[in-house]
N, C-alpha and C. Protein backbone atom coordinates (compact mmCIF):
# COMPACT_ATOMS: atom_id res chain seq x y z
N UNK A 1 0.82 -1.19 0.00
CA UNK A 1 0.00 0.00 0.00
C UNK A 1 0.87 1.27 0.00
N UNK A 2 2.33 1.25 0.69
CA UNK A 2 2.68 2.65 0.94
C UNK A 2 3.51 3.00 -0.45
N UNK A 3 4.24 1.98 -1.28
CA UNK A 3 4.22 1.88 -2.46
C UNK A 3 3.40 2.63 -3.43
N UNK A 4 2.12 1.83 -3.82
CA UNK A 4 1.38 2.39 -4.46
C UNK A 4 1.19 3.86 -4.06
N UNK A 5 1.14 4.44 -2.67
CA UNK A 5 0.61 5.63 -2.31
C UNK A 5 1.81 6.35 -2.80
N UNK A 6 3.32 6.18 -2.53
CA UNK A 6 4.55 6.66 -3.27
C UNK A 6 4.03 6.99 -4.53
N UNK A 7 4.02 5.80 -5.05
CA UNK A 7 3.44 5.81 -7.06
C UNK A 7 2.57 7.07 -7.84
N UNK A 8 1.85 6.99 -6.80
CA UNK A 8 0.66 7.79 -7.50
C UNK A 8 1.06 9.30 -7.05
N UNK A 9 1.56 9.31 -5.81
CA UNK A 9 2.09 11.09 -5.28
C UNK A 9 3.37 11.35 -6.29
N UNK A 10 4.28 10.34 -6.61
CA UNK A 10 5.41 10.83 -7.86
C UNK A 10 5.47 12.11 -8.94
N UNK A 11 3.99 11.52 -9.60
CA UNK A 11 3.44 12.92 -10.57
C UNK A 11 3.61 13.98 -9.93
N UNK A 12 2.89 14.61 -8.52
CA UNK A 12 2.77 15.69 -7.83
C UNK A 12 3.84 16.48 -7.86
N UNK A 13 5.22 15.97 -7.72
CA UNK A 13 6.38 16.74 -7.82
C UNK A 13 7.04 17.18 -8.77
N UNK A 14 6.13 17.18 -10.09
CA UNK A 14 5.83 18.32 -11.12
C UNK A 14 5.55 19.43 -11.34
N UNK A 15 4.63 19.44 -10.05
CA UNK A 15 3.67 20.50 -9.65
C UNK A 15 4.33 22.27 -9.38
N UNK A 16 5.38 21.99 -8.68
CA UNK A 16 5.79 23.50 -8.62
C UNK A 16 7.07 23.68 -10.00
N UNK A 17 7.38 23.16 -10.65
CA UNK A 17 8.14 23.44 -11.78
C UNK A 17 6.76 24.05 -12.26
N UNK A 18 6.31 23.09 -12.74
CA UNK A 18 5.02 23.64 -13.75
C UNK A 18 4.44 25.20 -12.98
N UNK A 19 4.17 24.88 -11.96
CA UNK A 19 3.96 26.77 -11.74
C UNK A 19 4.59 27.82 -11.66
N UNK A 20 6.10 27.52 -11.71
CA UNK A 20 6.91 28.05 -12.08
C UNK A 20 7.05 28.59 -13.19
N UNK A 21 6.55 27.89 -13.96
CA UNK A 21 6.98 27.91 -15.59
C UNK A 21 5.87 28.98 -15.87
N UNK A 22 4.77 28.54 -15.45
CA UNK A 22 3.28 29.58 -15.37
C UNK A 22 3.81 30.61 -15.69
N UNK A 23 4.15 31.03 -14.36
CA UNK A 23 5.01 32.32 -13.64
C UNK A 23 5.64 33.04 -14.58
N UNK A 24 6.53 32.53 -15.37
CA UNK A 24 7.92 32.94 -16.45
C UNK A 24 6.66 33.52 -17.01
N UNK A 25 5.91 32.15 -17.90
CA UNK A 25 5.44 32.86 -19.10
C UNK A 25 4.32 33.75 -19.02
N UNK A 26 3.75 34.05 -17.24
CA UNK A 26 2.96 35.24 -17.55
C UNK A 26 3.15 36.45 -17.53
N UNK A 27 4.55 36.36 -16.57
CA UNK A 27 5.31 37.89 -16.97
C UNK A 27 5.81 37.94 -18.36
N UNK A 28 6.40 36.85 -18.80
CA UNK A 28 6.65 37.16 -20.38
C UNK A 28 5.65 37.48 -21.72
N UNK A 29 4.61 37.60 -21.13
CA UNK A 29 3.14 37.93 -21.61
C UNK A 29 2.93 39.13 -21.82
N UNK A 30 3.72 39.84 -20.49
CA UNK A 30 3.29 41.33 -20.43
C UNK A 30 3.83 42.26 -21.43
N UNK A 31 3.39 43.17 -22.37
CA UNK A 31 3.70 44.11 -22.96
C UNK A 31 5.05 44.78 -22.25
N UNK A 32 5.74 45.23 -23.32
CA UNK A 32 6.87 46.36 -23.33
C UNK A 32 6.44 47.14 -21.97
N UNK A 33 5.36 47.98 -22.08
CA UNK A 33 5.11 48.89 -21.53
C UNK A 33 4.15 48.00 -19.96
N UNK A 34 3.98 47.26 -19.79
CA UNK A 34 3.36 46.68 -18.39
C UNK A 34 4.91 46.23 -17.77
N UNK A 35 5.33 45.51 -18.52
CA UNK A 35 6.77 44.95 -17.55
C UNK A 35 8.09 46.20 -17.44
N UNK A 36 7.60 46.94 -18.40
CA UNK A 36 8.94 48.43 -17.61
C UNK A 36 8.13 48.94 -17.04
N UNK A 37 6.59 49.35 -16.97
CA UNK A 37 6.01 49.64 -15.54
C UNK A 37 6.07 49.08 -14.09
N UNK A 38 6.39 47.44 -14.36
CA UNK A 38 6.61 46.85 -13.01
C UNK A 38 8.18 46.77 -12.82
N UNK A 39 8.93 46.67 -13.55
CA UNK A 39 10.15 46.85 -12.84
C UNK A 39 10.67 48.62 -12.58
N UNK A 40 9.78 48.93 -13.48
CA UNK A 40 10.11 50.82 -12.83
C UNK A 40 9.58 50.80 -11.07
N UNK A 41 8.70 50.35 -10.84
CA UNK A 41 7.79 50.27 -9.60
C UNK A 41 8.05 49.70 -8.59
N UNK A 42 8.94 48.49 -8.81
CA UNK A 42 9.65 47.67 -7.69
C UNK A 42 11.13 48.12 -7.44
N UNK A 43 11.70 49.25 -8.97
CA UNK A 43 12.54 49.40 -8.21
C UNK A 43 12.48 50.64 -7.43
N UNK A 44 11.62 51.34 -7.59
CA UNK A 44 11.03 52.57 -6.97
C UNK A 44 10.66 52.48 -5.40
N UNK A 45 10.01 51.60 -5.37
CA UNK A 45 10.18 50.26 -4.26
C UNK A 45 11.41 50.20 -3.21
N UNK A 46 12.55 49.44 -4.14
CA UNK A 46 13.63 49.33 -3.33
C UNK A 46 14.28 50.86 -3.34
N UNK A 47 14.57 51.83 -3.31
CA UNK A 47 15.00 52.78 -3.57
C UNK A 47 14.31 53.61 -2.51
N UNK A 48 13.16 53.59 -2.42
CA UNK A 48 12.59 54.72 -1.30
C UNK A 48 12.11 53.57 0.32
N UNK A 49 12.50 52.36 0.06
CA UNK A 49 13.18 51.79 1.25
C UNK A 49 14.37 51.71 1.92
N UNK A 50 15.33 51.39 1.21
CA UNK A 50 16.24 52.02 0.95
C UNK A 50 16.45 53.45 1.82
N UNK A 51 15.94 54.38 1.01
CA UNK A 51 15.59 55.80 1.64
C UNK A 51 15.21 55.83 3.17
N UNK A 52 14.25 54.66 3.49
CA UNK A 52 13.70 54.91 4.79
C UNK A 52 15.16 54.61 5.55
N UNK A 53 15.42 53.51 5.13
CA UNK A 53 16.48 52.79 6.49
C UNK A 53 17.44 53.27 6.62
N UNK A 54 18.21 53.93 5.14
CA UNK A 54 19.42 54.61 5.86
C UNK A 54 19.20 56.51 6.21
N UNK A 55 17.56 56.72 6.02
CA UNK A 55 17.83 57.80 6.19
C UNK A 55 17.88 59.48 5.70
N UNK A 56 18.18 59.04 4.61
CA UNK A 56 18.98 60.05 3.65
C UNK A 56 17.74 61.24 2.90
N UNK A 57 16.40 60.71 3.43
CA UNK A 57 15.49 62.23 2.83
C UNK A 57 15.36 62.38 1.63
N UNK A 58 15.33 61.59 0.55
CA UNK A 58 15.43 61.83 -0.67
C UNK A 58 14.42 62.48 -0.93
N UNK A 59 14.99 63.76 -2.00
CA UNK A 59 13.42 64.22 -2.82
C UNK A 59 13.02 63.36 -3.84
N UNK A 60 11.55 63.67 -4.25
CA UNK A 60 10.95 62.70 -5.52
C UNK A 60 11.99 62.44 -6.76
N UNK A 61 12.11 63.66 -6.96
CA UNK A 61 13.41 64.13 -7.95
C UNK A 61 14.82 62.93 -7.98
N UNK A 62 15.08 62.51 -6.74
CA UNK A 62 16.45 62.05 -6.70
C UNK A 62 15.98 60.70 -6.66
N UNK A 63 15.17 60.33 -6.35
CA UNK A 63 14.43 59.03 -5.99
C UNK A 63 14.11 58.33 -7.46
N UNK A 64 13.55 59.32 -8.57
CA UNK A 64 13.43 58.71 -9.65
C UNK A 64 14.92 58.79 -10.18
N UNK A 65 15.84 59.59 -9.48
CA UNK A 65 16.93 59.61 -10.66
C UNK A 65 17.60 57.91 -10.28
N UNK A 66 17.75 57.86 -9.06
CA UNK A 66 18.14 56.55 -8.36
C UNK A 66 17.11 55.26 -9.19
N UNK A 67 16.03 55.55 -9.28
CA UNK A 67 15.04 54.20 -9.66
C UNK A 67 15.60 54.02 -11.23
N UNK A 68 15.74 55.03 -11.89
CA UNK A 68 16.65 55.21 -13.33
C UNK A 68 17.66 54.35 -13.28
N UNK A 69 18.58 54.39 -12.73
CA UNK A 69 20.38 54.02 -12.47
C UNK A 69 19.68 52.34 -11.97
N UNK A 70 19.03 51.98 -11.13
CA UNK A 70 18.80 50.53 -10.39
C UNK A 70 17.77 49.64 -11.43
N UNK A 71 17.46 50.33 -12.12
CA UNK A 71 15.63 49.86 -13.23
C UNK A 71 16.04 48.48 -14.25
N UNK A 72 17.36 48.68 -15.01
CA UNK A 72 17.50 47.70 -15.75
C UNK A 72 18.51 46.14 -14.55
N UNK A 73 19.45 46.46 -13.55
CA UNK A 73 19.64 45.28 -12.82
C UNK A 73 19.16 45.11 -12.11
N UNK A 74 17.59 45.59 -11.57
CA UNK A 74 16.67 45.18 -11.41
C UNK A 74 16.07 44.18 -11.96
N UNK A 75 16.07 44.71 -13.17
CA UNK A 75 15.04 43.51 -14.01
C UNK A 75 16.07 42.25 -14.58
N UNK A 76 17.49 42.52 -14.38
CA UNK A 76 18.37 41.61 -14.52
C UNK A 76 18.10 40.25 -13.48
N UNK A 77 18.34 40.85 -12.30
CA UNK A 77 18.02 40.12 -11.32
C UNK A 77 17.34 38.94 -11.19
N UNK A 78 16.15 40.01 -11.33
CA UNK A 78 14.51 39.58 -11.94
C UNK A 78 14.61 38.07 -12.25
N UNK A 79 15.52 37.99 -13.72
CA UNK A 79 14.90 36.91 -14.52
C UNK A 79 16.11 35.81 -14.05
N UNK A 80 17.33 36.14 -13.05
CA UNK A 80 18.04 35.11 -12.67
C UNK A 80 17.55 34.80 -11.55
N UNK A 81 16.29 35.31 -10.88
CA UNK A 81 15.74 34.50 -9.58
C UNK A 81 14.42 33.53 -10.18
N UNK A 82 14.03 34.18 -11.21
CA UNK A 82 12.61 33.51 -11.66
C UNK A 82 13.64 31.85 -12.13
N UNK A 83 14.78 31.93 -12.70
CA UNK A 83 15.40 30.83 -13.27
C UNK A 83 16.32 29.95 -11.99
N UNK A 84 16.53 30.82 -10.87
CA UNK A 84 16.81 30.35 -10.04
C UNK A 84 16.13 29.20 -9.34
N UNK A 85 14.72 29.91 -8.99
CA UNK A 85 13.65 29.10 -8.74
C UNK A 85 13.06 28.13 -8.99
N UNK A 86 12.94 27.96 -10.55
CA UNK A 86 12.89 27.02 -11.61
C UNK A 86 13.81 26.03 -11.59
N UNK A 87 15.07 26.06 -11.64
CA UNK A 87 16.28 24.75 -11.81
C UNK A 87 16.06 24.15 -9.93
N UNK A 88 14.86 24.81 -9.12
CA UNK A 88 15.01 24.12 -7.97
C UNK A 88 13.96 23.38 -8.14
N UNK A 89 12.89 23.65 -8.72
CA UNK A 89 11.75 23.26 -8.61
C UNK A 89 11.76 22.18 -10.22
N UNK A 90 12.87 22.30 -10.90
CA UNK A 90 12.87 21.03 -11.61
C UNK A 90 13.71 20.08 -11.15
N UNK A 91 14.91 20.49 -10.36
CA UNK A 91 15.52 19.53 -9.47
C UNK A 91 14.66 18.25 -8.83
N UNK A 92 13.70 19.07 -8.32
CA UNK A 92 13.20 18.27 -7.27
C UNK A 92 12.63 16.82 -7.62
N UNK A 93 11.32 17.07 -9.39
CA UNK A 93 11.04 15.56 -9.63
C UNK A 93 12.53 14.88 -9.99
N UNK A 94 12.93 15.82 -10.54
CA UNK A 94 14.38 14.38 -11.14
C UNK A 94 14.98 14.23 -9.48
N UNK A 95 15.15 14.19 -9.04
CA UNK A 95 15.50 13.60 -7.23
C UNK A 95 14.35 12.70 -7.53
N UNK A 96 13.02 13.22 -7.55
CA UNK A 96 12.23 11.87 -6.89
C UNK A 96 11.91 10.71 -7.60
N UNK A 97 12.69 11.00 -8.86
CA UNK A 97 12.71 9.76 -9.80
C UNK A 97 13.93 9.31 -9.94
N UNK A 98 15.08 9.43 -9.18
CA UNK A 98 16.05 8.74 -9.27
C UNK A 98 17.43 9.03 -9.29
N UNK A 99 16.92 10.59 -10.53
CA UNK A 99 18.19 11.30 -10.40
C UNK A 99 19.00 11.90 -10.00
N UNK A 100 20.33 11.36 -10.29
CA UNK A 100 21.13 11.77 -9.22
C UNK A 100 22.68 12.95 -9.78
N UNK A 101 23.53 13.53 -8.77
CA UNK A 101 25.11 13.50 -8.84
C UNK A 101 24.65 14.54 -10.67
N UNK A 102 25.44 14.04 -11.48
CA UNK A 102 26.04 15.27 -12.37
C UNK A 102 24.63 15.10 -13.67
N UNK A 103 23.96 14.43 -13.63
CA UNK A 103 23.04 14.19 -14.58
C UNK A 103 21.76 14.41 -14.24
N UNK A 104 21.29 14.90 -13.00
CA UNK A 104 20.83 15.64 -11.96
C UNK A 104 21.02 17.23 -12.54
N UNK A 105 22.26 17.97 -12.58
CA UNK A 105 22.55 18.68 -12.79
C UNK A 105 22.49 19.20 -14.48
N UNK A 106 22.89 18.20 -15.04
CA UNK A 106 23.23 18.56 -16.86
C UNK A 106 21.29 18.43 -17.05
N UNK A 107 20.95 17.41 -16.51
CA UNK A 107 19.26 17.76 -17.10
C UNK A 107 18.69 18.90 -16.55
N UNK A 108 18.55 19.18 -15.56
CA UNK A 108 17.89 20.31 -14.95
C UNK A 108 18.67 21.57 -15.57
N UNK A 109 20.03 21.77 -15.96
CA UNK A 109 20.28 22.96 -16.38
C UNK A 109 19.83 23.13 -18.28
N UNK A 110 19.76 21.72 -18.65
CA UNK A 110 19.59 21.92 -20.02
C UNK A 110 17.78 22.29 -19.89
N UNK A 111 17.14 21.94 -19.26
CA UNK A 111 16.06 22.03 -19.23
C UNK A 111 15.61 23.71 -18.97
N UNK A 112 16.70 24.19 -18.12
CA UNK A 112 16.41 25.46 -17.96
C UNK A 112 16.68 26.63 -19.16
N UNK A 113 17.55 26.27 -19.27
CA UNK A 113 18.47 26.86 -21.00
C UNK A 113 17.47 26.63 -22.14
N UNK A 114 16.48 25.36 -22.33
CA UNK A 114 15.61 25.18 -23.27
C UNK A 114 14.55 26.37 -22.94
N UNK A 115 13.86 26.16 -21.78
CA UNK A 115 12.86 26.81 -21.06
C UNK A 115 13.10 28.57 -21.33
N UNK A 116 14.56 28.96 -21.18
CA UNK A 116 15.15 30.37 -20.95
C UNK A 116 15.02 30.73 -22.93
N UNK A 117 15.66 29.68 -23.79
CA UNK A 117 14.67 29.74 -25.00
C UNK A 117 13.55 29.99 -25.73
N UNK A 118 12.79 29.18 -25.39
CA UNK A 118 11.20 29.42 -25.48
C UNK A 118 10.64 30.17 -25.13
N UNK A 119 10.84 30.61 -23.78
CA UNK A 119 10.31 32.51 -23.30
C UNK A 119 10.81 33.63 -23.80
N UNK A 120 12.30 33.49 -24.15
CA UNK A 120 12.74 34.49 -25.31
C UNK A 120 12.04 34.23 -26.57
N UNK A 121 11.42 33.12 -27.13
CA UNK A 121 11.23 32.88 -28.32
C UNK A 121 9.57 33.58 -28.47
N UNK A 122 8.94 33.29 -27.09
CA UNK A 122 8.16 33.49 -26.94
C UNK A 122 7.70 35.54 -27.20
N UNK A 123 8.92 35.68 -26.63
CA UNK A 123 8.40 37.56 -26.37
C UNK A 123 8.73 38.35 -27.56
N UNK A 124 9.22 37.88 -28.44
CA UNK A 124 8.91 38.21 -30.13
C UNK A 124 7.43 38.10 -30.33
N UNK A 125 6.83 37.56 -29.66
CA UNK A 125 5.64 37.50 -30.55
C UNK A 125 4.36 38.72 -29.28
N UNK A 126 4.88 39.04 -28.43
CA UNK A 126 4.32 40.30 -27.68
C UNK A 126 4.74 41.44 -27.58
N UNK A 127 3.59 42.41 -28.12
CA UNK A 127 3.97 43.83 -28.37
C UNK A 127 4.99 44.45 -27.51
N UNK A 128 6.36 45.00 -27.90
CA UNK A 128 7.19 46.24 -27.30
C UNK A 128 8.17 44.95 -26.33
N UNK A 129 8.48 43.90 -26.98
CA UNK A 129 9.14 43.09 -25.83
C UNK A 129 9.86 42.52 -27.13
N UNK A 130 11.46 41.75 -26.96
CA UNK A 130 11.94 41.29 -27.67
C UNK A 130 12.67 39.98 -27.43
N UNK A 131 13.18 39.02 -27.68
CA UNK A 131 13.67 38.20 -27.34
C UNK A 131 15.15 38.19 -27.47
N UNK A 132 15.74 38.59 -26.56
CA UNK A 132 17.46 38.50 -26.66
C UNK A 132 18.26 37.28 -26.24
N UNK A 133 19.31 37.51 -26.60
CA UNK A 133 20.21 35.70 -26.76
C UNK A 133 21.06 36.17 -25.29
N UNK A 134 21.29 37.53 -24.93
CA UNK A 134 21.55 37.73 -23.83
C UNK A 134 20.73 37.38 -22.37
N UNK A 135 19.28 37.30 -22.79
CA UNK A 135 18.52 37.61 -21.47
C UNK A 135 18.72 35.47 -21.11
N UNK A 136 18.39 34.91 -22.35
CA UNK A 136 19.14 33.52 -22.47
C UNK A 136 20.17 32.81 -21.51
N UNK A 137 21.21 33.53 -21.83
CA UNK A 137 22.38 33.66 -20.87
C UNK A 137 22.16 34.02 -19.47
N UNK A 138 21.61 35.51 -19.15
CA UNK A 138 20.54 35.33 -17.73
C UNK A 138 20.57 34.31 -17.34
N UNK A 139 19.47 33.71 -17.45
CA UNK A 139 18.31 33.40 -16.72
C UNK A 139 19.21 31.84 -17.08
N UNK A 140 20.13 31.43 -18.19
CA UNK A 140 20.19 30.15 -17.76
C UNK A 140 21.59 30.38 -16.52
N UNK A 141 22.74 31.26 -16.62
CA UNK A 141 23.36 31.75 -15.44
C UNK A 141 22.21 31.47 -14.00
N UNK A 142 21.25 31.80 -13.98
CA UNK A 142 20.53 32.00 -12.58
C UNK A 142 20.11 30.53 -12.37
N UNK A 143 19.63 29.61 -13.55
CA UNK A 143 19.68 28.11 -13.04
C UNK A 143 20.68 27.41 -12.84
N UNK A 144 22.00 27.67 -13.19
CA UNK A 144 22.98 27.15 -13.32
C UNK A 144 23.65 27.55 -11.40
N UNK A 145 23.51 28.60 -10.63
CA UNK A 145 23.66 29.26 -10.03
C UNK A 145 23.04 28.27 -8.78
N UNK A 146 21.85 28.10 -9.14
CA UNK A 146 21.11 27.47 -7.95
C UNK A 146 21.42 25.94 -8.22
N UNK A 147 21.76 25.24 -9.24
CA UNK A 147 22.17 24.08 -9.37
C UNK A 147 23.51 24.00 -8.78
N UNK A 148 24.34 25.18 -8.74
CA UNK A 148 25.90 24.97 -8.35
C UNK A 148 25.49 25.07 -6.53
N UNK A 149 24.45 25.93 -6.61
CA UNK A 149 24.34 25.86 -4.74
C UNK A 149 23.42 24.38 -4.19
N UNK A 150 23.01 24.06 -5.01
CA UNK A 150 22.48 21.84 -4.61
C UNK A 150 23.03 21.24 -4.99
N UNK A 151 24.02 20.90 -5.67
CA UNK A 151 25.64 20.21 -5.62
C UNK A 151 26.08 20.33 -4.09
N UNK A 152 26.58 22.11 -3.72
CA UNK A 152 27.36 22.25 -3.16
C UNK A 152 26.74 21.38 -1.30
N UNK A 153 25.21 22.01 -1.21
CA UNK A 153 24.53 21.45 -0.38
C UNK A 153 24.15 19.96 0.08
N UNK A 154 24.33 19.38 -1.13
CA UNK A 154 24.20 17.77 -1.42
C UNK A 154 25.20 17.48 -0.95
N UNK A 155 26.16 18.17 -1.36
CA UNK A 155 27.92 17.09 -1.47
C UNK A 155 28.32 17.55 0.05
N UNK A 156 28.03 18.56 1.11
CA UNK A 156 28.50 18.96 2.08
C UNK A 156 27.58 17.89 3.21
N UNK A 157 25.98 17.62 2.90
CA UNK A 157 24.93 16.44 3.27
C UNK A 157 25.56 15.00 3.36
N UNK A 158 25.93 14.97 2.36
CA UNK A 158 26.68 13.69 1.82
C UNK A 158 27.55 13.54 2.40
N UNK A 159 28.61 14.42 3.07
CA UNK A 159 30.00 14.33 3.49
C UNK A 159 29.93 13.90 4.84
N UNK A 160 29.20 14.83 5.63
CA UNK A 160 28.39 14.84 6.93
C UNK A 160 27.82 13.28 7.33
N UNK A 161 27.02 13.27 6.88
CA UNK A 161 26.41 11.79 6.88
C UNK A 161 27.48 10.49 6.58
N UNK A 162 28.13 10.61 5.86
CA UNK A 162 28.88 9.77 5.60
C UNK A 162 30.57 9.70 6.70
N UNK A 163 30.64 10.86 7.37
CA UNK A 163 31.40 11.31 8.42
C UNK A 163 30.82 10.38 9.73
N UNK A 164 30.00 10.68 9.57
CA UNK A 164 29.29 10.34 11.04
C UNK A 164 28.44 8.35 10.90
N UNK A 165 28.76 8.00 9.88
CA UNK A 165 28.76 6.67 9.55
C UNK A 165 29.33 5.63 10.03
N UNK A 166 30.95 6.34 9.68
CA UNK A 166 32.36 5.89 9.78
C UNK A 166 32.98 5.83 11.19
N UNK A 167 33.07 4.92 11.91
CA UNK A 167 33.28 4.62 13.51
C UNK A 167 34.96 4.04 13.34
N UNK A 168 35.86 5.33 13.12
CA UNK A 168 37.56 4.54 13.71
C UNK A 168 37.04 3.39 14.35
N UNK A 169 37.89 2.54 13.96
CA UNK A 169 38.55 1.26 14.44
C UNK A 169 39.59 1.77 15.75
N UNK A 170 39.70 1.12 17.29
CA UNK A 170 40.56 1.12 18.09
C UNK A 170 41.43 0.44 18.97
């Protein structure tokens, strides 16, 4: 029985890649002019928080000049956390199906690099948005990023455990 109950929950850990993926392609949906409205806005955001904590009184004036200068690695960011997120949340079924160590890694990053494709391929075809071979590079950098930090987490798990296994002989 606990088998079968394994079996059938397997599929489930699809589930947050796939909403992930949602995610990508509904911001990549948004017009030219909706997605430089939201990254103008969030970084406007960080900038007059910013403002609060250290202080500094900014006028409106300096606040947009600052949201100007932060607006595009903002949206850099942006698309290496959305891909960040993604190479974790495709990690996860390949773990629960088996995969392991460096092929673990080469699928989930090729998968992300395909994925970082198709949403560029995709925003050619929505008004005032373009698809660059740079933003590509992004966003597969940001899966590649979070795959190098579950290696590093695995292999330090792995070490640990396998430390504490091992009983000297005396």
């Amino acid at each position: 029985m606990k088998k079968f109950i394994i079996y059938c929950l397997k599929p489930l850990s699809f589930l947050p890649a796939l909403a992930v993926m949602y995610m990508i392609f509904s911001f990549s949906g948004q017009t030219g002019t909706e997605s430089g409205s939201l990254s103008h806005e969030i970084s406007y955001q960080i900038v007059s928080v910013a403002d609060k904590i250290l202080n500094k009184n900014l006028t409106e004036n300096e606040k947009q000049i600052y949201t100007d200068r932060i607006e595009h690695p903002v949206r850099k960011l942006a698309h290496m956390t959305e891909y960040c997120i993604l190479a974790l949340c495709v990690s996860f079924p390949l773990y629960v199906y088996g995969v392991r160590g460096f092929l673990l890694f080469l699928l989930a990053g090729l998968f992300c690099m395909g994925f970082a494709c198709t949403d560029e391929f995709h925003q050619l075809f929505v008004p005032g948005r373009a698809g660059r071979f740079t933003d590509v590079l992004i966003d597969t950098t940001g899966g590649i990023i979070m795959l190098l930090f579950i290696a590093l987490v695995t292999h330090v798990a792995h070490a640990k455990h396998t430390a504490g296994a091992v009983k000297p002989k005396v």
